[in-house]
Every structure is written in structure tokens, then in C-alpha cells.
Protein backbone atom coordinates (compact mmCIF):
# COMPACT_ATOMS: atom_id res chain seq x y z
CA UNK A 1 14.66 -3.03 -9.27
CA UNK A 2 13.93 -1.82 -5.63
CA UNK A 3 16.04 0.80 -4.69
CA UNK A 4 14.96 1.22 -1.31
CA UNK A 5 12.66 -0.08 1.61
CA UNK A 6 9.76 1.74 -0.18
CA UNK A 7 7.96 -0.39 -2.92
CA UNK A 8 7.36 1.01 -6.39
CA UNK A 9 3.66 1.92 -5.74
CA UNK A 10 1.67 2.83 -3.14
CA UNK A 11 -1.53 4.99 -1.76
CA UNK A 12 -0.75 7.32 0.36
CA UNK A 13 -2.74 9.35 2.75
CA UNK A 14 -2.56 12.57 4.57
CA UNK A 15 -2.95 13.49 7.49
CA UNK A 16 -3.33 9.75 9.51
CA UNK A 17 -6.02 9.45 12.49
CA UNK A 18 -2.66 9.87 14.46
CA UNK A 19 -0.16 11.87 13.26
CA UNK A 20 -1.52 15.15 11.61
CA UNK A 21 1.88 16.62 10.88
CA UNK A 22 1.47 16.98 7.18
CA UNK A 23 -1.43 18.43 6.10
CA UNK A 24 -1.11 18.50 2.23
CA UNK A 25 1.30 18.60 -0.59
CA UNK A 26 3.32 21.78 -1.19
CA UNK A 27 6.11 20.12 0.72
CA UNK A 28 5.56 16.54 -0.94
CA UNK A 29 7.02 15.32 -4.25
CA UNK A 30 6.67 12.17 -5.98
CA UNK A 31 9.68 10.43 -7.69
CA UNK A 32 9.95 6.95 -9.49
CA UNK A 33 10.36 4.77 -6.45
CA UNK A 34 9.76 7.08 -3.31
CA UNK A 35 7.98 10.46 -1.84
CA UNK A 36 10.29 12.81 -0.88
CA UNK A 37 9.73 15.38 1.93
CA UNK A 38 11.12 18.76 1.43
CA UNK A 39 9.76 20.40 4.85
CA UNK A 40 12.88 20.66 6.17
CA UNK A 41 14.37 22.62 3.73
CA UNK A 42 11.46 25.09 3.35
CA UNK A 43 10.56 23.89 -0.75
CA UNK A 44 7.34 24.30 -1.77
CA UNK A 45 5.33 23.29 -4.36
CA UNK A 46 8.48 21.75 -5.73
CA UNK A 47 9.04 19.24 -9.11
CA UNK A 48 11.20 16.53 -9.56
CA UNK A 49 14.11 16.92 -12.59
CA UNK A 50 16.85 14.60 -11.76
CA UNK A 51 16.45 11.66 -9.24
CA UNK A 52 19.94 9.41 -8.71
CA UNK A 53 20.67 6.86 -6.05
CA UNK A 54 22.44 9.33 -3.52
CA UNK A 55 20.96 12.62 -4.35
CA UNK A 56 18.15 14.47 -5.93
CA UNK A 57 17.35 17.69 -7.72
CA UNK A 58 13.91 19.46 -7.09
CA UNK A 59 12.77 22.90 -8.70
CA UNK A 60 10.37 24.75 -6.16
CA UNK A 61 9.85 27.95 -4.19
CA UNK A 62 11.47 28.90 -1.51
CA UNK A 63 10.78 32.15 0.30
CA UNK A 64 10.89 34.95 -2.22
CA UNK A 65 12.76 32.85 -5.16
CA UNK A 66 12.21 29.84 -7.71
CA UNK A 67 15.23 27.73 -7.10
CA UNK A 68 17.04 24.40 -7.70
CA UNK A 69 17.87 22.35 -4.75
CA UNK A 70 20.45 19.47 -4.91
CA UNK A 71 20.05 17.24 -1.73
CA UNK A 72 22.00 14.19 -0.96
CA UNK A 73 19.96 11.69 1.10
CA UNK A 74 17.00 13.31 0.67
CA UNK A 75 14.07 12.78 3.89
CA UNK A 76 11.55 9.82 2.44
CA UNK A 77 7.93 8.86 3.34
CA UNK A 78 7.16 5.04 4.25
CA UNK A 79 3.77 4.81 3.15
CA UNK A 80 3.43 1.35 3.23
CA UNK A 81 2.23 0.95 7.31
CA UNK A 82 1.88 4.36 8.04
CA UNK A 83 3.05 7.32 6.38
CA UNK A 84 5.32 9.14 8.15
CA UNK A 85 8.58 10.84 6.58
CA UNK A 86 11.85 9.51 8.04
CA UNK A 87 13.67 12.62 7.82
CA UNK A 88 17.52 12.72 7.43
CA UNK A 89 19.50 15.45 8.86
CA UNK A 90 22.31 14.58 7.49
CA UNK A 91 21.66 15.66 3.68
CA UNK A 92 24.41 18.12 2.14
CA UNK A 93 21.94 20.21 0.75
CA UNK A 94 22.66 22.95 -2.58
CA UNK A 95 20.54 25.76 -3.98
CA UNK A 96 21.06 28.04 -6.95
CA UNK A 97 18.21 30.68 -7.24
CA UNK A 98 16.47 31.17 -10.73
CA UNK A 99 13.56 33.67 -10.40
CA UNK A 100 12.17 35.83 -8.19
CA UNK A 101 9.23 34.17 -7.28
CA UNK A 102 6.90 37.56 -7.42
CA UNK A 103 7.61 37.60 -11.19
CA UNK A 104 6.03 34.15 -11.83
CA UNK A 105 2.23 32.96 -12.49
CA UNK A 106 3.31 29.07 -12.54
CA UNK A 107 6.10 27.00 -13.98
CA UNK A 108 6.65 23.10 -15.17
CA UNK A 109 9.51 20.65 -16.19
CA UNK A 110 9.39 18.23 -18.83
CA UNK A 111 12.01 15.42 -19.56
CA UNK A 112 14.24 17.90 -20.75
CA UNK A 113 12.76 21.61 -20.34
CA UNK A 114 11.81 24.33 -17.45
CA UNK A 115 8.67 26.61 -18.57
CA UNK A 116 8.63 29.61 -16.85
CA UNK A 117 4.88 31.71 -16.90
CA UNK A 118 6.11 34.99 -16.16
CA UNK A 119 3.90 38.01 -14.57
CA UNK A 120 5.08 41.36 -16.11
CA UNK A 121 5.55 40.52 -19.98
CA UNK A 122 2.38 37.91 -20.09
CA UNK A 123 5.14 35.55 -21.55
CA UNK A 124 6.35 31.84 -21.28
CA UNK A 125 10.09 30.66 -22.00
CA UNK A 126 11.48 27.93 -21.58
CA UNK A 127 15.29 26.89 -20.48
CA UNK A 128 17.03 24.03 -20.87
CA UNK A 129 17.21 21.57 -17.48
CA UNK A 130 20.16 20.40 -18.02
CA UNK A 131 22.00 23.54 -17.27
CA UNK A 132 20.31 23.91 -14.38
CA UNK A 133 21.09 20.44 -12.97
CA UNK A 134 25.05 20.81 -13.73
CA UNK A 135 24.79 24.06 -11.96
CA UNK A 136 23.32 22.67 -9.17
CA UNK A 137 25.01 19.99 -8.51
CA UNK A 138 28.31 21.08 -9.19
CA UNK A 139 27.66 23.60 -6.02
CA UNK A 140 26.29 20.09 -4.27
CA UNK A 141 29.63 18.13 -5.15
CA UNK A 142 31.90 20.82 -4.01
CA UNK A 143 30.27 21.19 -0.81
CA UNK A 144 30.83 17.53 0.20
CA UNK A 145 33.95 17.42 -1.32
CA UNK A 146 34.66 20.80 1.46
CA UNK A 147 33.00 18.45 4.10
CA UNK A 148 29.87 20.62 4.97
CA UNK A 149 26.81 21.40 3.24
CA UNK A 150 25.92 24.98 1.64
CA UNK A 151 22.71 25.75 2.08
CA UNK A 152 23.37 29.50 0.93
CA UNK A 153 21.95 30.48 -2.75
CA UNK A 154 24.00 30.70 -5.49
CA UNK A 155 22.32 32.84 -7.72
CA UNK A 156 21.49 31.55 -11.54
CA UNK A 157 19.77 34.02 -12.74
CA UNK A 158 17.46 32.96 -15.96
CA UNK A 159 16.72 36.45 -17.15
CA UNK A 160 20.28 37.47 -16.98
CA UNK A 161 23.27 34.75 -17.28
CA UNK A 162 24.48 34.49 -20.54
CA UNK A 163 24.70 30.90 -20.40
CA UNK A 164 20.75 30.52 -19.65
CA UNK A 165 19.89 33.32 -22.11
CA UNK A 166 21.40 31.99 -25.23
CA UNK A 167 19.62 28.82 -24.94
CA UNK A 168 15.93 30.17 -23.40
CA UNK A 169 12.99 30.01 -26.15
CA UNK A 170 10.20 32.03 -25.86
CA UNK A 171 6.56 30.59 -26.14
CA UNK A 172 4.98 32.95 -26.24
CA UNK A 173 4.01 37.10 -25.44
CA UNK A 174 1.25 39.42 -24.83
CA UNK A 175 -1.09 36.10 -23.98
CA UNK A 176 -4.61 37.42 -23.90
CA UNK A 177 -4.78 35.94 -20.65
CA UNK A 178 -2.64 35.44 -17.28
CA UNK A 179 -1.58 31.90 -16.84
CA UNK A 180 -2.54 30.43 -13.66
CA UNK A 181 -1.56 27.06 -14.44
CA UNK A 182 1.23 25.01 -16.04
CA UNK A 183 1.57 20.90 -16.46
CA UNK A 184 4.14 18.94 -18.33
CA UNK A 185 4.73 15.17 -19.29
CA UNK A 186 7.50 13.28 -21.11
CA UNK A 187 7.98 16.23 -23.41
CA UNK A 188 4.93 18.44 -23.73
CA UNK A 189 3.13 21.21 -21.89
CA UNK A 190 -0.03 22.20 -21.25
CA UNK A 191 -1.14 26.03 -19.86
CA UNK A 192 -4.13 27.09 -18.29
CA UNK A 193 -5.68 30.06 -18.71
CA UNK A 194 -7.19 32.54 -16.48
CA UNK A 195 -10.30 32.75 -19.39
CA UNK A 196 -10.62 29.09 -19.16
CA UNK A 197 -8.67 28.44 -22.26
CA UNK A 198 -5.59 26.07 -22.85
CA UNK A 199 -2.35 26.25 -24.58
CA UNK A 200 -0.29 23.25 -25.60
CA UNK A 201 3.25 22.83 -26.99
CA UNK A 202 6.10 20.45 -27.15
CA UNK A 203 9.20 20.99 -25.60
CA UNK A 204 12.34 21.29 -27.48
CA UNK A 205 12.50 17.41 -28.25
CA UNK A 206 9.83 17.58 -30.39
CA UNK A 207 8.43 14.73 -29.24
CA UNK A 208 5.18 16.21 -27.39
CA UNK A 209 3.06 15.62 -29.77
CA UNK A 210 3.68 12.01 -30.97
CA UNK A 211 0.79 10.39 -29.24
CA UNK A 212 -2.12 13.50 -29.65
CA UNK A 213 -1.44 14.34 -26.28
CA UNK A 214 -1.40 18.62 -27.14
CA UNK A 215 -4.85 17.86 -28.25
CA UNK A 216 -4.38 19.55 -31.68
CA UNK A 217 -5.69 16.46 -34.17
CA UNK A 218 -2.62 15.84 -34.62
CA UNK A 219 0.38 12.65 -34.29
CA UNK A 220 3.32 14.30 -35.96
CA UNK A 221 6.69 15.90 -34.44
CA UNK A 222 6.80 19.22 -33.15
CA UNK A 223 8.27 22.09 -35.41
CA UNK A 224 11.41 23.83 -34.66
CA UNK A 225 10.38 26.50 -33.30
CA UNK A 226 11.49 30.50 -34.73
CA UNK A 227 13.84 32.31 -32.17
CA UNK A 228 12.42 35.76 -30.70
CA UNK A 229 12.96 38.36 -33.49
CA UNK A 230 15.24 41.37 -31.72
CA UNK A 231 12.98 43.73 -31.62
CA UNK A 232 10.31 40.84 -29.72
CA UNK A 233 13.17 40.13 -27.59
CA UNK A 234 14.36 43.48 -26.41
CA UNK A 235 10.59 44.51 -26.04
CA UNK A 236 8.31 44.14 -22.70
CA UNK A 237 5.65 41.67 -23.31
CA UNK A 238 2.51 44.21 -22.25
CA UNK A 239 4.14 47.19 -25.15
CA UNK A 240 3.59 44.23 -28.03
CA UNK A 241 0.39 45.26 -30.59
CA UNK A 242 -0.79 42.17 -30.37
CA UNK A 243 -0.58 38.24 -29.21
CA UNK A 244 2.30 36.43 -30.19
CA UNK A 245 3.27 32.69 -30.32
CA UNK A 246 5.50 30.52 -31.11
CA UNK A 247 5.94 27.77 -33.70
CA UNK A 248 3.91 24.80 -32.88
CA UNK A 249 2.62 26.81 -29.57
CA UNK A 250 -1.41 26.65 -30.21
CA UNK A 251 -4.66 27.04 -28.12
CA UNK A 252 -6.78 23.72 -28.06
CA UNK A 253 -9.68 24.53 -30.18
CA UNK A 254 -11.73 22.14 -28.96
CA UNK A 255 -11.69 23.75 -25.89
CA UNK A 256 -12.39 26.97 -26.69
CA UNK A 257 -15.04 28.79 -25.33
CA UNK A 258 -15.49 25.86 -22.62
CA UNK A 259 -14.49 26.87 -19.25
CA UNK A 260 -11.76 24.79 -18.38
CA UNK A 261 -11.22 24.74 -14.77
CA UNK A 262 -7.95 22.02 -13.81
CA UNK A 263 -5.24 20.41 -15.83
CA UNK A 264 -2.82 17.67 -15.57
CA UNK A 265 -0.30 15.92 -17.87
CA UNK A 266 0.72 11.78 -17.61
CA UNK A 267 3.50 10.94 -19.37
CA UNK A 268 2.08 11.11 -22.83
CA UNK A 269 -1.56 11.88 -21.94
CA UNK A 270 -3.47 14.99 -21.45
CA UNK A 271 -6.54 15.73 -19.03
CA UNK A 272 -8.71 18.74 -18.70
CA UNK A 273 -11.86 19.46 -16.24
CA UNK A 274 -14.61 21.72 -17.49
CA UNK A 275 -17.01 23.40 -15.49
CA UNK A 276 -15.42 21.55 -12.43
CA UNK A 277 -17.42 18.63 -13.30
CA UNK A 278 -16.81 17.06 -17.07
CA UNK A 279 -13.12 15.13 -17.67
CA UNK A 280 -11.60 15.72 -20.96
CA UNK A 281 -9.01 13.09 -22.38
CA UNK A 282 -6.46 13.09 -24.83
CA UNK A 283 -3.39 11.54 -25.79
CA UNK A 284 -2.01 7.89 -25.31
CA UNK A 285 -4.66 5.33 -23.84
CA UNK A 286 -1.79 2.52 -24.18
CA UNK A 287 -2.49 1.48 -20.75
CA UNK A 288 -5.95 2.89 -20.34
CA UNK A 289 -5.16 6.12 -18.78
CA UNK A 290 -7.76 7.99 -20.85
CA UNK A 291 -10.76 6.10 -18.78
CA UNK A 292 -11.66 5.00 -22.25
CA UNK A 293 -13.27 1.64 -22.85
CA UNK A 294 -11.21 0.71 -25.93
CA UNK A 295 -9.58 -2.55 -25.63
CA UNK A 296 -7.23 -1.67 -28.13
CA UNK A 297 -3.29 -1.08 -26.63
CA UNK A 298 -2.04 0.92 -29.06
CA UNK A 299 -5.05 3.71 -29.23
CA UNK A 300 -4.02 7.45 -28.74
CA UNK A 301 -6.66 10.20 -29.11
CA UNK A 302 -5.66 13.36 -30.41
CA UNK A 303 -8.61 15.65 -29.91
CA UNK A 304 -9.98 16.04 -25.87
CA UNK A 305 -13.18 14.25 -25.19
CA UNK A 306 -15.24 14.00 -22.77
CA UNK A 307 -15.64 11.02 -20.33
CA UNK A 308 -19.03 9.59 -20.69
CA UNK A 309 -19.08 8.71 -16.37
CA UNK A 310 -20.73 10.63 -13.93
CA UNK A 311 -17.95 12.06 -10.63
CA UNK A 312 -20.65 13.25 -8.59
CA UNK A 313 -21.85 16.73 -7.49
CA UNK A 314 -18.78 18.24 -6.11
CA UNK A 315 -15.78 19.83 -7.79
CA UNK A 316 -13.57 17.37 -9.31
CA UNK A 317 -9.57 18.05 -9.96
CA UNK A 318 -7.44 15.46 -11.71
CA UNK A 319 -3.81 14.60 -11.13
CA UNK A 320 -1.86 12.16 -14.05
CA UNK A 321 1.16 10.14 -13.28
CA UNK A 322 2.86 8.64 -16.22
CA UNK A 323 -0.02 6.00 -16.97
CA UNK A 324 -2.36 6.33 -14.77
CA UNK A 325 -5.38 9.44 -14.11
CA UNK A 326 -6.97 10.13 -10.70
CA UNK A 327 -9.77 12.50 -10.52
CA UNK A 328 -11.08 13.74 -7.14
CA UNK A 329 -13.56 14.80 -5.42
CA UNK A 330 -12.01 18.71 -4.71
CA UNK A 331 -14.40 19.01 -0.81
CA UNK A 332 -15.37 15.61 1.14
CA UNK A 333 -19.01 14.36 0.40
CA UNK A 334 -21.62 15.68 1.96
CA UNK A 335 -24.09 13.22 3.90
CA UNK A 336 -24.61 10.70 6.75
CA UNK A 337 -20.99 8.92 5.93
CA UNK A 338 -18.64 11.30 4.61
CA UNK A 339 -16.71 10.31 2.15
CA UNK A 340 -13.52 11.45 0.37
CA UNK A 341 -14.64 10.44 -3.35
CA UNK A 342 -11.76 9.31 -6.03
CA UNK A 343 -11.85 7.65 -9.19
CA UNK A 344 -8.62 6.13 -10.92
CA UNK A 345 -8.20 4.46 -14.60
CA UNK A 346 -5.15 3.36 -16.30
CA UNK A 347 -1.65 1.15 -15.45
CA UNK A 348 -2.33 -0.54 -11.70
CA UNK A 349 0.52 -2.85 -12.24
CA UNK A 350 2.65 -1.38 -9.00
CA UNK A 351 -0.24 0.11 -6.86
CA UNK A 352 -0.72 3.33 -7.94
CA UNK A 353 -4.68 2.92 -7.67
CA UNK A 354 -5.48 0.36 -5.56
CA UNK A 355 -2.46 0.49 -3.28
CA UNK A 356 -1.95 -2.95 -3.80
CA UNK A 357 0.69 -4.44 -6.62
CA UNK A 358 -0.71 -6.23 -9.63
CA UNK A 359 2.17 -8.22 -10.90
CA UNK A 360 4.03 -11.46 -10.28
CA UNK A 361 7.25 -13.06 -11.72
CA UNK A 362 6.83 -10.50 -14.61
CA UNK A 363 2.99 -11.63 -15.31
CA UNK A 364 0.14 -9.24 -14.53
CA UNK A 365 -3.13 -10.18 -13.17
CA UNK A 366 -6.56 -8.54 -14.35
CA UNK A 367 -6.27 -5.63 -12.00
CA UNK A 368 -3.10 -4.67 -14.37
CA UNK A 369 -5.12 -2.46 -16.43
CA UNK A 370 -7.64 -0.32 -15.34
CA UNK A 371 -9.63 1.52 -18.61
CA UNK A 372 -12.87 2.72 -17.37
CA UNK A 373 -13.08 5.14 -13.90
CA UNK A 374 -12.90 2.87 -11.15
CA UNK A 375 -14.34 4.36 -7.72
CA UNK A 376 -11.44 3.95 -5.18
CA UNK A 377 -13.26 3.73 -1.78
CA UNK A 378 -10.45 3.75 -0.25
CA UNK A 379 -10.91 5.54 3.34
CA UNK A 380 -14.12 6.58 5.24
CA UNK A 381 -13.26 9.78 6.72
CA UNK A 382 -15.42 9.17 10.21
CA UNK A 383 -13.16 8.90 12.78
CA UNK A 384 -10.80 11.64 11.22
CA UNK A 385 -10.65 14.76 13.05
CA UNK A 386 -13.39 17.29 12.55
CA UNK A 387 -11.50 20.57 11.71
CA UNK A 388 -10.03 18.27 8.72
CA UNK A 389 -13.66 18.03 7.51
CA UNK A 390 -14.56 20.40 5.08
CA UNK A 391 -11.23 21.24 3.62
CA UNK A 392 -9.95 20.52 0.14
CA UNK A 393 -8.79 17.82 -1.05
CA UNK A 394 -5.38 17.53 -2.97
CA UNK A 395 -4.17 14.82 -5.27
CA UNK A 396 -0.34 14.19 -6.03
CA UNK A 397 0.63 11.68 -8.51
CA UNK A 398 4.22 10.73 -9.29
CA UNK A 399 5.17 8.17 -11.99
CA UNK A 400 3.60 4.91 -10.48
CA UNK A 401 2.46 6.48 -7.39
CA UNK A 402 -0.78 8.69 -5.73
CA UNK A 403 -0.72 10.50 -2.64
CA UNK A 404 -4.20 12.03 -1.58
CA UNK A 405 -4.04 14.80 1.14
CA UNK A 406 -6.21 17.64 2.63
């Protein structure tokens, strides 16, 4: 079902030869059927929790805070001719602050969770989404009901309410390393380290690691995990003796001592770059989104492996939607024709590597399924303007979706 005038996939490319407005991602989120464009409102490198007909909730930064932003109407990108964001003024707009922003290393949202890397204590929690939603959007219904959008910030504080506090679980404390990176799928998490190593968990579902996707060996349902003893919980991270984790919460072994350099989660897959250059896979391959060359539907993998394919001589970052894996080239090519280099594997059926849709009446064609790293040459980068050249290049995928941007 179409819910708008934007198709369910689609490439899409920043900046155009002539309109250079947006010049990457922070301000650009992905949903199910459309890209959403949070300039206006100042929301950066935001996440998408709750996506309805009329009105969205994102989780991003905005000025000093981590907050949740209900928008009715939010501003849209038409990618299909040209991407340019048709921006609505008109949104009633809500925001309910969470964190100051100085306190955290990264954060993520599963189906059902918010993981929160925090500086100070070296510790991850998690809080329940669903809280955070209501509270949201109750603010956003009772300023349309008044007739006027708040944009003003309600504060919901996660280290202090009562109501976010009895239902946080820590992940961990005293992590041997900073996190400077958090992804999340369906229902599990992945966190990388400053030392190159990863943590994986699933969120409170206990669903994360049905399909191998923490990368553990593993196909079985997550353990409930132990609440924070009081003496853990009353006690700064950083004053702990020694490293302490959670239930179920585990680094990836097979990546230890590897120097893991970019992460991303798909839906029920897992990827991981090492040494900027080799692409680890794990998880679900049900619609070839581990670049594997199994034919077989049903395969999951539940120990990372590298990629037997060769992404060139440049830095490579990856970015999953929920069955499908780009990987990048991080800087443009180098050489007579420039080039910005990107390779894409997995479920093509709306568009989200090719740009162009792959099914009729129900029935897909060969270019469904993509299992092995196809090079999308999508866009020769001559006639782009030369202080673009040179700069790095992001990838943003949403559930059937890619945006590429520098």
C-alpha cells in the first residue's frame, strides 16, 4: 500500500548538480515509505521509533539535549525526479528532552528499546520506547487539540523520572572501552568500541538473537537479563573494580583482537568492517543480505565472516536496511573519472539498490534478489561541483530505501 506520492524504494542522492542545499545526512531519516527532513526543526542525527499516517516520532539531538520529537505532517523528500524536500510549515511539532547530550557517546532504538552509551559511568541502559512515544505524543495531541503547536521541551528526564527509572536495564558498566558507536535492528544491538571491539545483545524481547545476528554461534532466545544489584546501581560506573555485564550482553569473539572500524544492523542481520577494508556478515541471509552466494532462503549465519569480494582501495563503511547491505566507498575514487564507488546485496524488490522496482502484480523478476556484492555505478561525479570532491561519503539506509550523500 502507497501511502503517499513517494514510492516504496528509491536511490537517493545528495547534493544534485543543482540544488546543493543538503549536503549529508544528520538532518535526513529514512522511514518505511518516505525520507523525512528534520532541518527545520534543528534534529540531528535523528532515528525513527514510531511512523503513523499523520505524524511521526524521531529520537535525535537537538542543541545541547537527546530528545523525542512528535511532528504532525512531517517535511518529505521526492526522490523520484529530483530530490528536493517539500517542506511543510504547517507541522504541530512536540519535544520532550531525555539526556543531556554532553553525557552521551552514541545511542540506538530497536523495535521496542532506546540504548543509551553514556560518557561518565562507561555504561549502557536501555529504556523502554514506548514510554517515550506516549509521552511524546500526548504533549503533540494536546497541542493541536489547544490549536497551536509547542515547540518548547518538556523535560523527560531518563536518569531521574520514576516512571523511566523503574523500567531502565543496565547493559552494562565500567566497559574497558568508550563506545563510539551504537546500531540496532528488529530487536538486537550491536556496540562499537573505541579498541576496535564489539558488543552485542538483544533487547528486552528476546528475540535478537533468533537468526545469529549478535554473532555469538548461537540461534536461541535471549536470557532475561539480572536487574542492577543496589550497590551496582547506586555506584558511578568509573568507582566499579572491574567490568561488568549483563545477562546475555557479550563481546563477539570472533572479532576480537581485529580492528573493527564501522557497524551497521538490517533487520535481523549484522555487518562489521575491519581494517576499513574487509566486510564481516552475520545473521539472516533470507533475502541475501549477507552478500553470500548461498542459494538457500532460509540460511542464517551465526558467527561474522568475511566477504570473499574485493571493495577497492579506499575506506569502505556499510549501512543495512532491513534486507538489504550497502557498503561504500568512505572518499570518491581517485583517477581520470572519479567515481563515487558502492556495492549493494540483498532484497531489490522495491528499489532500494538499483533505484528501480523489481516486482509486478505480486511476482518478482530476477533482479528481486541480489546475494553476491553488486557494483552500483550509479552516478559519475564529473560535472558535480569541485569543493564536493574530496569529501566523505555517507550512506543512509531505511527499511527498503538508500540515500547516498557527501
Amino acid at each position: 500500500m502507497i501511502l503517499s506520492g513517494v514510492a516504496k524504494g528509491y536511490w537517493g542522492l545528495y547534493p544534485t548538480r543543482n540544488d546543493t542545499a543538503v549536503r549529508s545526512t544528520p538532518y535526513i531519516v529514512s522511514g518505511w515509505l518516505d525520507a523525512y527532513d528534520l532541518t527545520p526543526h534543528g534534529l540531528a542525527n535523528a532515528v525513527l521509533v514510531s511512523e503513523g499516517l499523520d505524524d511521526c516520532v524521531f529520537i535525535g539531538i537537538q542543541g545541547d539535549w537527546l530528545v523525542a520529537m512528535a511532528v504532525s505532517q512531517p517535511s518529505k523528500l521526492s526522490l523520484f525526479t529530483s530530490p528536493t524536500a517539500s517542506l511543510n510549515l504547517q507541522s504541530n511539532v512536540a519535544t520532550v528532552a531525555l539526556y543531556h547530550a554532553s553525557g552521551i557517546t552514541s545511542f540506538a532504538c530497536s523495535n521496542s528499546n532506546l540504548a543509551l552509551g553514556l560518557r561518565s559511568s562507561k555504561s549502557i541502559y536501555e529504556y523502554q520506547l514506548c514510554l517515550i512515544i506516549r509521552a511524546v505524543m500526548d504533549k503533540l495531541r494536546n497541542s493541536t487539540r489547544d490549536g497551536a503547536g509547542d515547540s518548547s521541551a518538556q523535560t523527560l528526564a531518563l536518569d531521574s523520572s520514576p516512571m523511566c527509572m523503574q523500567d531502565r536495564i543496565c547493559i552494562g558498566k565500567n566497559l574497558r572501552s568508550e563506545i563510539v558507536k551504537m546500531e540496532s535492528g528488529y530487536s538486537h544491538f550491536l556496540a562499537l568500541c573505541k579498541d576496535g571491539s564489539v558488543l552485542s545483545w538483544s533487547d528486552a524481547s528476546g528475540n535478537g538473537g533468533m537468526h545469529g545476528q549478535l554473532g555469538l554461534g548461537s540461534m536461541v532466545m535471549a536470557k532475561a537479563r539480572k536487574p542492577e544489584s543496589k550497590e551496582q546501581a547506586s555506584m558511578d560506573g568509573s568507582l566499579l573494580s572491574h567490568q561488568w555485564l549483563n545477562e546475555g550482553v557479550q563481546f563477539i569473539e570472533t572479532l576480537l583482537g581485529l580492528n573493527v572500524t564501522d557497524i551497521s544492523c538490517g533487520g535481523n542481520h549484522s555487518v562489521a568492517v575491519v581494517d576499513s577494508c574487509f566486510v564481516y556478515t552475520f545473521g539472516s541471509n533470507s533475502h541475501g543480505q549477507l552478500g553470500r552466494r548461498t542459494r538457500k532462503s532460509d540460511a542464517n549465519y551465526a558467527l561474522p565472516s568475511p566477504l570473499d569480494f574485493d571493495f577497492g582501495d579506499s575506506d569502505v563503511i556499510v549501512s543495512c536496511g532491513d534486507r538489504h547491505t550497502i557498503v561504500a566507498n568512505q572518499q570518491y575514487s581517485r583517477g581520470e573519472n572519479e567515481r563515487v564507488l558502492v556495492w549493494g546485496f540483498g532484497d531489490n524488490e522495491w528499489g532500494a539498490l538499483t533505484g528501480v522496482p523489481n516486482c509486478s502484480e505480486g511476482r518478482a523478476n530476477a533482479m528481486h534478489l541480489i546475494r553476491t556484492p553488486l557494483a552500483l555505478d550509479f552516478m559519475s561525479i564529473d560535472a558535480a561541483s569541485s569543493e564536493t570532491r574530496g569529501q566523505r561519503v555517507r550512506v543512509c539506509c531505511g527499511s527498503w530505501n538508500t540515500i547516498i550523500s557527501w
